[in-house]
C-alpha atoms as a PDB file:
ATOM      1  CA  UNK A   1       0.000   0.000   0.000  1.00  0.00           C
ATOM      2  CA  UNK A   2       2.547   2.304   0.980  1.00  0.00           C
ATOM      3  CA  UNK A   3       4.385   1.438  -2.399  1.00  0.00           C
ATOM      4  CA  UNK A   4       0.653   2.157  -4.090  1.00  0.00           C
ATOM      5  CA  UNK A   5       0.942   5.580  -2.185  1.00  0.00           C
ATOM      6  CA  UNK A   6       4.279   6.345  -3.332  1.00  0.00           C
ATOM      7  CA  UNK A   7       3.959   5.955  -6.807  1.00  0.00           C
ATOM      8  CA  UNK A   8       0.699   8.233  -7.015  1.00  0.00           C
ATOM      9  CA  UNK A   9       2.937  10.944  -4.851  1.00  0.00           C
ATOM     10  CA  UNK A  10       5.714  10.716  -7.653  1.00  0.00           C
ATOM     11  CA  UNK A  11       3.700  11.007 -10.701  1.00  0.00           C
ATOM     12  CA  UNK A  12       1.832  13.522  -9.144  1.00  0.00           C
ATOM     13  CA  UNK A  13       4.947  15.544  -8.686  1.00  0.00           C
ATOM     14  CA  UNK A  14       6.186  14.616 -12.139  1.00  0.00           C
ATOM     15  CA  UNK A  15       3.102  16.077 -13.745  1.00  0.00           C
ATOM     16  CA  UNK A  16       3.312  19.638 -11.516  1.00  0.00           C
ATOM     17  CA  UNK A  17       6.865  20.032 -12.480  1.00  0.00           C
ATOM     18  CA  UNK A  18       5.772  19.832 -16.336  1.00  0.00           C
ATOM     19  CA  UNK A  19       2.938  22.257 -16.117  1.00  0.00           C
ATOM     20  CA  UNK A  20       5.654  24.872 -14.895  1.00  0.00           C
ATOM     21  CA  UNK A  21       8.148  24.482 -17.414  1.00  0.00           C
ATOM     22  CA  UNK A  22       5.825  24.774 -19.674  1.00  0.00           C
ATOM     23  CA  UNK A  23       4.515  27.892 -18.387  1.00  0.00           C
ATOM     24  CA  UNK A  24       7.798  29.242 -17.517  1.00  0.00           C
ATOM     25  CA  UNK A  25       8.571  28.487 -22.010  1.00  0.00           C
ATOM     26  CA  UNK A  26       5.060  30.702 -22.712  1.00  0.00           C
ATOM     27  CA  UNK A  27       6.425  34.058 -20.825  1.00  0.00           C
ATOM     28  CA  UNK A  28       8.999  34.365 -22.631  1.00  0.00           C
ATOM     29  CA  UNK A  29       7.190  34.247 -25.635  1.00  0.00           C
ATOM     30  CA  UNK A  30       4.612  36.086 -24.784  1.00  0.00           C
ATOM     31  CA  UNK A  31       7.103  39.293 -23.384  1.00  0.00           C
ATOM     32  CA  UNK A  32       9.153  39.045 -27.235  1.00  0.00           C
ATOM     33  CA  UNK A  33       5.994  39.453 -29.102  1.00  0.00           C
ATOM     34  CA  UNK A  34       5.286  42.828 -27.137  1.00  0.00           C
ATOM     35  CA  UNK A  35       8.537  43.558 -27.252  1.00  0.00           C
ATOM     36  CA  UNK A  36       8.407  43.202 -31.282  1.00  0.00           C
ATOM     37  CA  UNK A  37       5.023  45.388 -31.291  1.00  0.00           C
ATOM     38  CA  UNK A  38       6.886  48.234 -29.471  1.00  0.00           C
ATOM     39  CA  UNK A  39       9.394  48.510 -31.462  1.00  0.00           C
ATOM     40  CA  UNK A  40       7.136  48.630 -35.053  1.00  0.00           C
ATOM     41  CA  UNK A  41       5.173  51.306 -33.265  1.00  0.00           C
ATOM     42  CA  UNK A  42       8.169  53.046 -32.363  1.00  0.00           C
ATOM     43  CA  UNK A  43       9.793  52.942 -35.705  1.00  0.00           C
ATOM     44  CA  UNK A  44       6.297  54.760 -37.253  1.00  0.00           C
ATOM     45  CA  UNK A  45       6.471  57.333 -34.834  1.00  0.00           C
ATOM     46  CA  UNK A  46       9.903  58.381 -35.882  1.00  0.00           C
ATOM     47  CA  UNK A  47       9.539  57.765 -39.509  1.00  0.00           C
ATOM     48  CA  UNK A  48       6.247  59.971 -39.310  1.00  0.00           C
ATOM     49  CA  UNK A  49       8.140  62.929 -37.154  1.00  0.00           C
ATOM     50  CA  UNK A  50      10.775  62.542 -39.871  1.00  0.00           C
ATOM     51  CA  UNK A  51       8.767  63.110 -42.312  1.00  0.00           C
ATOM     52  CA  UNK A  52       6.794  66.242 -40.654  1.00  0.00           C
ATOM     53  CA  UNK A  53      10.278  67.656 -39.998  1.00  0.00           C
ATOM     54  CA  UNK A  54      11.223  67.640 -43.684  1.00  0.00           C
ATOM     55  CA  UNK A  55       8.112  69.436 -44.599  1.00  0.00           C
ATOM     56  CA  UNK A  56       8.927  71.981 -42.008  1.00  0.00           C
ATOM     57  CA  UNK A  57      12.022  72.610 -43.572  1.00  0.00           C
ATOM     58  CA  UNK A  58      10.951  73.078 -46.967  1.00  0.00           C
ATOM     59  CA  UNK A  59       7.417  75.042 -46.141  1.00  0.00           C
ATOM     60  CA  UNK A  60       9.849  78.142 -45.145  1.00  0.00           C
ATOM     61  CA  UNK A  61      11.487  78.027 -49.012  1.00  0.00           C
ATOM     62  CA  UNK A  62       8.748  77.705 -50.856  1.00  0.00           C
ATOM     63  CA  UNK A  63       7.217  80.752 -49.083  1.00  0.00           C
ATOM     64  CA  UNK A  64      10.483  82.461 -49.210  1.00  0.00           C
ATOM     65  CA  UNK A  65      10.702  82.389 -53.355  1.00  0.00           C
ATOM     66  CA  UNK A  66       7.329  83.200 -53.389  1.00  0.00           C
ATOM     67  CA  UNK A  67       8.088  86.132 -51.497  1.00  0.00           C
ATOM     68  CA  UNK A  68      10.965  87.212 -53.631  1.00  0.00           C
ATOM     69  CA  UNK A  69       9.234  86.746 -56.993  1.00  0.00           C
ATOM     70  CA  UNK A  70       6.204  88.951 -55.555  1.00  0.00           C
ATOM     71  CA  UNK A  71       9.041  91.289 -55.426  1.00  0.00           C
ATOM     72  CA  UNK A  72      11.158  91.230 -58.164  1.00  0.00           C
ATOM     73  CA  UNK A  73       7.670  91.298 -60.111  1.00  0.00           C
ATOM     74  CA  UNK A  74       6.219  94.118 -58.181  1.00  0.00           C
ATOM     75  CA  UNK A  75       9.859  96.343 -58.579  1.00  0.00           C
ATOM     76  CA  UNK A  76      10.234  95.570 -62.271  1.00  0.00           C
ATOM     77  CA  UNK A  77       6.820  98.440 -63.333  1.00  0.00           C
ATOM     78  CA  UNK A  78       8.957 101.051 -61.095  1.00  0.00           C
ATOM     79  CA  UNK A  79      12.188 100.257 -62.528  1.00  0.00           C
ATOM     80  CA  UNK A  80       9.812 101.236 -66.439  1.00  0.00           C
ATOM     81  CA  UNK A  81       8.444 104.151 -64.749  1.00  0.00           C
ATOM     82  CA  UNK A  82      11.359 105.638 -63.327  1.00  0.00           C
ATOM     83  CA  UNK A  83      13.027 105.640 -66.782  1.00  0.00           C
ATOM     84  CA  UNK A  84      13.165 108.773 -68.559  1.00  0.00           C
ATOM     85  CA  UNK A  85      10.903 109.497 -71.429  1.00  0.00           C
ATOM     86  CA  UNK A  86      13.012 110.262 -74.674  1.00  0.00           C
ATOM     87  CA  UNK A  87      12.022 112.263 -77.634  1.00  0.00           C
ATOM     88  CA  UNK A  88      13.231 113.556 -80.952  1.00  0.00           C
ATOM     89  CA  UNK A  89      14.792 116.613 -80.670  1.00  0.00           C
ATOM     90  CA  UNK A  90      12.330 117.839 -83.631  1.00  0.00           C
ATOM     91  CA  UNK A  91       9.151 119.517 -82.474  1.00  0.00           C
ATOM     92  CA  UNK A  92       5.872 119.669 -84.768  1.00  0.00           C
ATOM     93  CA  UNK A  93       3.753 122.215 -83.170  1.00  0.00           C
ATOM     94  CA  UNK A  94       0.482 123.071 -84.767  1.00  0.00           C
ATOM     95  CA  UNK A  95      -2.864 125.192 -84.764  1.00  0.00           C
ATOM     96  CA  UNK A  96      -5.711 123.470 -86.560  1.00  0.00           C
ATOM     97  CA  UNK A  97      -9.066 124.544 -86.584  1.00  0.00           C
ATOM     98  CA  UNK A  98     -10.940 122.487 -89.264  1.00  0.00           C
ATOM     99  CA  UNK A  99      -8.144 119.439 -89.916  1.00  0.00           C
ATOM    100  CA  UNK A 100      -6.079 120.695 -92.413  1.00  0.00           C
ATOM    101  CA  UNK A 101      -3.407 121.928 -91.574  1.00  0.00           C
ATOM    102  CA  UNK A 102      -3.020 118.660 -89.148  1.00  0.00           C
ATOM    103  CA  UNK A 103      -2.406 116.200 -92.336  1.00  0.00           C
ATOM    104  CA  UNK A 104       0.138 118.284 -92.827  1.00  0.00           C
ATOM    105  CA  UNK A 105       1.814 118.972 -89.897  1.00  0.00           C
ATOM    106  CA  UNK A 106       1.588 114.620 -89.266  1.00  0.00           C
ATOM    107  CA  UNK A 107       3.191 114.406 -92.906  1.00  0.00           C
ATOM    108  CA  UNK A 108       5.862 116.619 -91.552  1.00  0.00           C
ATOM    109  CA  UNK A 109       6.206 114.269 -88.183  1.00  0.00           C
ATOM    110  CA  UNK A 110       6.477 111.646 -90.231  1.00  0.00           C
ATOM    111  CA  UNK A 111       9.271 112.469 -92.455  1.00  0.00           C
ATOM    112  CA  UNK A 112      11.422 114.276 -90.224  1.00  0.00           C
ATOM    113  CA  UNK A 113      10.993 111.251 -86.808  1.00  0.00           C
ATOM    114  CA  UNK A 114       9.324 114.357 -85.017  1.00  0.00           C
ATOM    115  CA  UNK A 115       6.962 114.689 -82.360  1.00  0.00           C
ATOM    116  CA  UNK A 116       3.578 116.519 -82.508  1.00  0.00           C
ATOM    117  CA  UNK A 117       2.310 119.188 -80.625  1.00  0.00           C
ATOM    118  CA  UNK A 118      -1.882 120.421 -81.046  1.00  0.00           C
ATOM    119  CA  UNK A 119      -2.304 124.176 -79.764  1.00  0.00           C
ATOM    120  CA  UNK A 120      -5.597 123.794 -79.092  1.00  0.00           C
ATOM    121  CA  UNK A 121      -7.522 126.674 -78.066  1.00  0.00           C
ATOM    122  CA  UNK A 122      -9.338 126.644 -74.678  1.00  0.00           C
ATOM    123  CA  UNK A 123     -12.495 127.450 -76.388  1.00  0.00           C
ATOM    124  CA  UNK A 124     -12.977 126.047 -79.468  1.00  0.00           C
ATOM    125  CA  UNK A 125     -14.123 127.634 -82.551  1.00  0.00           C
ATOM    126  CA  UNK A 126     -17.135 126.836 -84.359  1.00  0.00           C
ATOM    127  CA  UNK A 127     -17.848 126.947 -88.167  1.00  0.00           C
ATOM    128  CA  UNK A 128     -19.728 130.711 -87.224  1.00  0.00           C
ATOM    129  CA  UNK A 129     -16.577 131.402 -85.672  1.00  0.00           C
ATOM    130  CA  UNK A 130     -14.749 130.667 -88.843  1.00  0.00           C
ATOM    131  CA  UNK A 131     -17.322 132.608 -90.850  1.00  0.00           C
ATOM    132  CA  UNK A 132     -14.741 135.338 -92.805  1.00  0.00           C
ATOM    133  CA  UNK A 133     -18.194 136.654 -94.367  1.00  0.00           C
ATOM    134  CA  UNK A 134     -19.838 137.154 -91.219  1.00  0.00           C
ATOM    135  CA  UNK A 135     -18.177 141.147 -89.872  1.00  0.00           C
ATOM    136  CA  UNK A 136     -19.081 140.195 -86.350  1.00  0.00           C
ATOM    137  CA  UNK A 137     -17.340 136.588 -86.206  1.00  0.00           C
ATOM    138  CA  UNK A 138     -15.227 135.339 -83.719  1.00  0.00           C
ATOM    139  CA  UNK A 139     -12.456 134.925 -85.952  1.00  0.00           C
ATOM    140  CA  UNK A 140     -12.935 138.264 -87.772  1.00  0.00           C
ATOM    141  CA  UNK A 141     -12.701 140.185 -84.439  1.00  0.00           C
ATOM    142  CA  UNK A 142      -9.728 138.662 -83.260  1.00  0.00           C
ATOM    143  CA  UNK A 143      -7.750 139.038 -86.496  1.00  0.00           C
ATOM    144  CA  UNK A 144      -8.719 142.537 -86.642  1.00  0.00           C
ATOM    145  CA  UNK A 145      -7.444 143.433 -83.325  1.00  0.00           C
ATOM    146  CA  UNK A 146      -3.366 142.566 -83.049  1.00  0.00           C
ATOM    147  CA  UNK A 147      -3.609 142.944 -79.127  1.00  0.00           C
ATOM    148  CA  UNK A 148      -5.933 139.726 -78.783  1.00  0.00           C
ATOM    149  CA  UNK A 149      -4.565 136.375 -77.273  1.00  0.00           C
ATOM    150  CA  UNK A 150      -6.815 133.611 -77.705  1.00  0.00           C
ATOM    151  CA  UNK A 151      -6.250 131.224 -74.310  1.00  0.00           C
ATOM    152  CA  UNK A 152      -4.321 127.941 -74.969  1.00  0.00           C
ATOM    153  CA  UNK A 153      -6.206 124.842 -73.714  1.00  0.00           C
ATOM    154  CA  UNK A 154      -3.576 122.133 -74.714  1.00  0.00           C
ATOM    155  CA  UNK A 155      -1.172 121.275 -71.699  1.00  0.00           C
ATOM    156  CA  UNK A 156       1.875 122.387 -71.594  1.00  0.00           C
ATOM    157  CA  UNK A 157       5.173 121.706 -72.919  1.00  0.00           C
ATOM    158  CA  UNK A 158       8.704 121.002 -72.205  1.00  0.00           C
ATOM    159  CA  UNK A 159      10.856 122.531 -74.919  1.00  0.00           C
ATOM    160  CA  UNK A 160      14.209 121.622 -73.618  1.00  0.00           C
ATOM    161  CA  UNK A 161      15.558 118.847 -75.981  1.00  0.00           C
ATOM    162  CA  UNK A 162      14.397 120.095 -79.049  1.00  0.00           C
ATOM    163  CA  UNK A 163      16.688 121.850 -81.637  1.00  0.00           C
ATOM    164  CA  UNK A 164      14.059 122.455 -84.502  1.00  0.00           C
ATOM    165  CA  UNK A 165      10.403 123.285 -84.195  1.00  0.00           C
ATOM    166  CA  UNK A 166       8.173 123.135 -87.302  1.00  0.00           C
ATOM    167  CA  UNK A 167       5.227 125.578 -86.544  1.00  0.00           C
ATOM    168  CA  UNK A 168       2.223 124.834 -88.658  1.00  0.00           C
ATOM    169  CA  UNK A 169      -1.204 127.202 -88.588  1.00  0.00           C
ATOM    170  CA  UNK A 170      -3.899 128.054 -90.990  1.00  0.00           C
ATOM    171  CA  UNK A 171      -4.128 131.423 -92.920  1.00  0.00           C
ATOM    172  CA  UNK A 172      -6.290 133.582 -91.411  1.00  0.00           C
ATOM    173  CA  UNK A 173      -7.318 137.329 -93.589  1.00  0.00           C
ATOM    174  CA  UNK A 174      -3.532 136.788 -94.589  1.00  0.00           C
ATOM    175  CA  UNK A 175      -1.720 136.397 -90.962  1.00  0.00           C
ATOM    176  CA  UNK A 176      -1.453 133.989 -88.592  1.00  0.00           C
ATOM    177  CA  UNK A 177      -4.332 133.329 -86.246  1.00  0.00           C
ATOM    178  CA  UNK A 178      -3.578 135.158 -82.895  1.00  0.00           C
ATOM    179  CA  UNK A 179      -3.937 132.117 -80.867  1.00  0.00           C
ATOM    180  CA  UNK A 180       0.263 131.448 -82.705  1.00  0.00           C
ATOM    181  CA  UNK A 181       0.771 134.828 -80.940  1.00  0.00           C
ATOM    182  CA  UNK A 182      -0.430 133.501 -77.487  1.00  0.00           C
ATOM    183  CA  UNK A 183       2.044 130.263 -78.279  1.00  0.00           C
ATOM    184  CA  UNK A 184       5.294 132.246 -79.397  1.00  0.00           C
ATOM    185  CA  UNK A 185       5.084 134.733 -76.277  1.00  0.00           C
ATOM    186  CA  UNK A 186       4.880 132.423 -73.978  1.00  0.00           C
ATOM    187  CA  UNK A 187       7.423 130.150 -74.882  1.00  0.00           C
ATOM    188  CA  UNK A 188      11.396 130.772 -75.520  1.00  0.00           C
ATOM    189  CA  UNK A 189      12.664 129.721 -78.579  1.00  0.00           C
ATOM    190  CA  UNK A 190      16.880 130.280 -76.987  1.00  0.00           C
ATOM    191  CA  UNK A 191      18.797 127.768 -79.236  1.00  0.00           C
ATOM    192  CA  UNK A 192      16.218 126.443 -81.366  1.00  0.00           C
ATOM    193  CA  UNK A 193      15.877 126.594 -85.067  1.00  0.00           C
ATOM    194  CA  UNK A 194      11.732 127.859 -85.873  1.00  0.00           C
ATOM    195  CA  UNK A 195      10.439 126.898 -89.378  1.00  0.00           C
ATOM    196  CA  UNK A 196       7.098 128.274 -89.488  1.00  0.00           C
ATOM    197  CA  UNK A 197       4.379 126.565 -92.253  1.00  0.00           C
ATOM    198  CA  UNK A 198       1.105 127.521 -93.128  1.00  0.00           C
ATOM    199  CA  UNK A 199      -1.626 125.970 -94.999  1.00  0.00           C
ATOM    200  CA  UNK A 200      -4.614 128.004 -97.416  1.00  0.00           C
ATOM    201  CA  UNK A 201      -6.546 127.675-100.022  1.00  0.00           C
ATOM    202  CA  UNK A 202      -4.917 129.913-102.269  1.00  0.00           C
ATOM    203  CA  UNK A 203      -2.818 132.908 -99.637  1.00  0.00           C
ATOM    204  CA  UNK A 204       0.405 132.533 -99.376  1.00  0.00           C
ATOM    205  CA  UNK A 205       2.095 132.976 -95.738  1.00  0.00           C
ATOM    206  CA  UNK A 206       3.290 136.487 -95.876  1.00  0.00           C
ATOM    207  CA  UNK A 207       4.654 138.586 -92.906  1.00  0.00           C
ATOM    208  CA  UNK A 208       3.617 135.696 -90.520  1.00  0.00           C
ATOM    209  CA  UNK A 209       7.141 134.078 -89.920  1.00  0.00           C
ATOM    210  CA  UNK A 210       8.346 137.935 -89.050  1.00  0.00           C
ATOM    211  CA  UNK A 211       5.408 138.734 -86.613  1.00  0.00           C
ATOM    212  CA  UNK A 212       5.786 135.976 -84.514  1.00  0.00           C
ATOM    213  CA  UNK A 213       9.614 135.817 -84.546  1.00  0.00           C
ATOM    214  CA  UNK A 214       9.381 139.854 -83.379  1.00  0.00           C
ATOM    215  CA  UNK A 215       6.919 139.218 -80.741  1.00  0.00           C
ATOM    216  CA  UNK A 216       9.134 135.737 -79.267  1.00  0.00           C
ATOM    217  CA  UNK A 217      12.091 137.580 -79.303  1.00  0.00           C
ATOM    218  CA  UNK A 218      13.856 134.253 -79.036  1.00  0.00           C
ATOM    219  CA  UNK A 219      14.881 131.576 -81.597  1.00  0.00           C
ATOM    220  CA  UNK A 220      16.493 131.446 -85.064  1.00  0.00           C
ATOM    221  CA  UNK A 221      13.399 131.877 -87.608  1.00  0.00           C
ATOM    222  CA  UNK A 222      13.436 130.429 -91.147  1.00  0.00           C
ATOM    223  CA  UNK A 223      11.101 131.757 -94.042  1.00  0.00           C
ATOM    224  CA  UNK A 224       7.960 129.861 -93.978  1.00  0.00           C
ATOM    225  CA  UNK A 225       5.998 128.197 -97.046  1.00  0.00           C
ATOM    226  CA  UNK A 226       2.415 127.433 -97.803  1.00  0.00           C
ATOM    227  CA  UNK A 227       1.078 124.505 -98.755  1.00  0.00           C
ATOM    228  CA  UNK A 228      -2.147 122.858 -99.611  1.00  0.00           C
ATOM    229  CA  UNK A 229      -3.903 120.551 -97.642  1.00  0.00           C
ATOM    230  CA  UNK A 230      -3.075 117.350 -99.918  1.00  0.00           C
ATOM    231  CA  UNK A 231       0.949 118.058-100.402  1.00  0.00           C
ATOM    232  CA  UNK A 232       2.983 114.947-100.789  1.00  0.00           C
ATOM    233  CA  UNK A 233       5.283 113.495 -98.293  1.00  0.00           C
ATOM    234  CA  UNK A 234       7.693 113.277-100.922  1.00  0.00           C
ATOM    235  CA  UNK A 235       7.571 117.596-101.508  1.00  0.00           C
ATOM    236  CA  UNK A 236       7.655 117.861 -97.837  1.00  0.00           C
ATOM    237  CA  UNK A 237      10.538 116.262 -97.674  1.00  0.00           C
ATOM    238  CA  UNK A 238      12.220 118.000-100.701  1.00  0.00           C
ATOM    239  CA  UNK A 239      11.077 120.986 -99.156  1.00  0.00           C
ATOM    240  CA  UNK A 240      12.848 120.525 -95.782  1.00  0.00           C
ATOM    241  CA  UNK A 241      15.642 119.121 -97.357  1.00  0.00           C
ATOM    242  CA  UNK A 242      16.434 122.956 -98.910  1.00  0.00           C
ATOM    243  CA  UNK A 243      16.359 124.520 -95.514  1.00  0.00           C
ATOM    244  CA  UNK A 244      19.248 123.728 -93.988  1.00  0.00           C
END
């Protein structure tokens, strides 16, 4: 019986001491695995921070060169506007009350590289003014009295530059119209070569070029010509070409 006893005590023992190893070989197991999981989660935290880091980094540049081109594109329009304007140093200035004499003061722009010039007057005259027939006309009133100046309404202008100034105007009762006398005096010709032109239907330009030049007091003035209102570029250009 005792032996009976014995035996049960002994397998009884046997069978305890393999239920803890085999426990003790699960632990172990168990504590790797979590170990393993860590570490993945670990590694995506620091690959994810990586990664927010490097778009830190380049955020700043890309705002940077944005800035900068704003810039350099906002800078170039002042760099054009604070360049000087150039022009010829040949002046087409011109009275024209009913178009003609324009065409030909543009014809003269054109073949000479000058710039133009409209004296406009501040109030314009009407086809009644213009009446020569009429006694009591704008036009005939003024040209009758040498004292009257007309009032400029075209802005002013910068002379300095120019070295030859065509000045073109209709006939009017065989003189200039006294709105060119309101130009001449208040301007100063110093140093600049005045080639006065007229246009008409048949009148030539008589003692305009010498009234004006007496009341500037300033300038060199050339004899002036007439022309018609459909002259050629070709005898403008002939025609300035015997000036000089």
């Amino acid at each position: 019986m005792k032996r009976i006893l014995s035996i049960i005590i002994t397998a009884l023992l046997i069978a305890s001491l393999a239920a803890c190893g085999s426990n003790s070989r699960t632990e172990p197991k168990e504590t790797q695995t979590i170990s393993e999981g860590q570490k993945e989660s670990d590694e995506s935290t620091d690959e994810a921070e990586s990664e927010t880091a490097q778009e830190d980094m380049t955020q700043p540049e890309t705002e940077t060169t944005s800035e900068t081109s704003s810039s350099e594109t906002a800078a170039e329009p002042e760099s054009e506007a604070s360049a000087p304007a150039a022009h010829s140093d040949v002046l087409v200035a011109y009275f024209s009350a009913t178009g003609t004499t324009k065409g030909v003061a543009e014809k003269i722009a054109s073949v000479t590289g000058g710039d133009l010039y409209e004296i406009l007057a501040a109030e314009p005259y009407t086809s009644d003014d213009l009446n020569y027939n009429d006694s009591s006309s704008r036009s005939t009133k003024e040209q009758n009295d040498k004292n009257v100046r007309p009032e400029i309404g075209s802005e002013d202008i910068s002379l300095e530059g120019y070295t030859t100034i065509y000045l073109g105007f209709p006939i009017w009762w065989g003189e200039e119209p006294r709105i060119l006398d309101t130009f001449v005096e208040k301007y100063s010709f110093e140093g600049i070569t005045v080639i006065p032109f007229c246009t008409s239907g048949s009148s030539g330009i008589g003692r305009s070029g010498p009234n004006m030049e007496a009341l500037s007091g300033t300038g060199t003035w050339l004899e002036g010509k007439r022309f018609s209102g459909n002259v050629s570029e070709a005898d403008l250009l002939s025609w300035i070409g015997g000036l000089m």
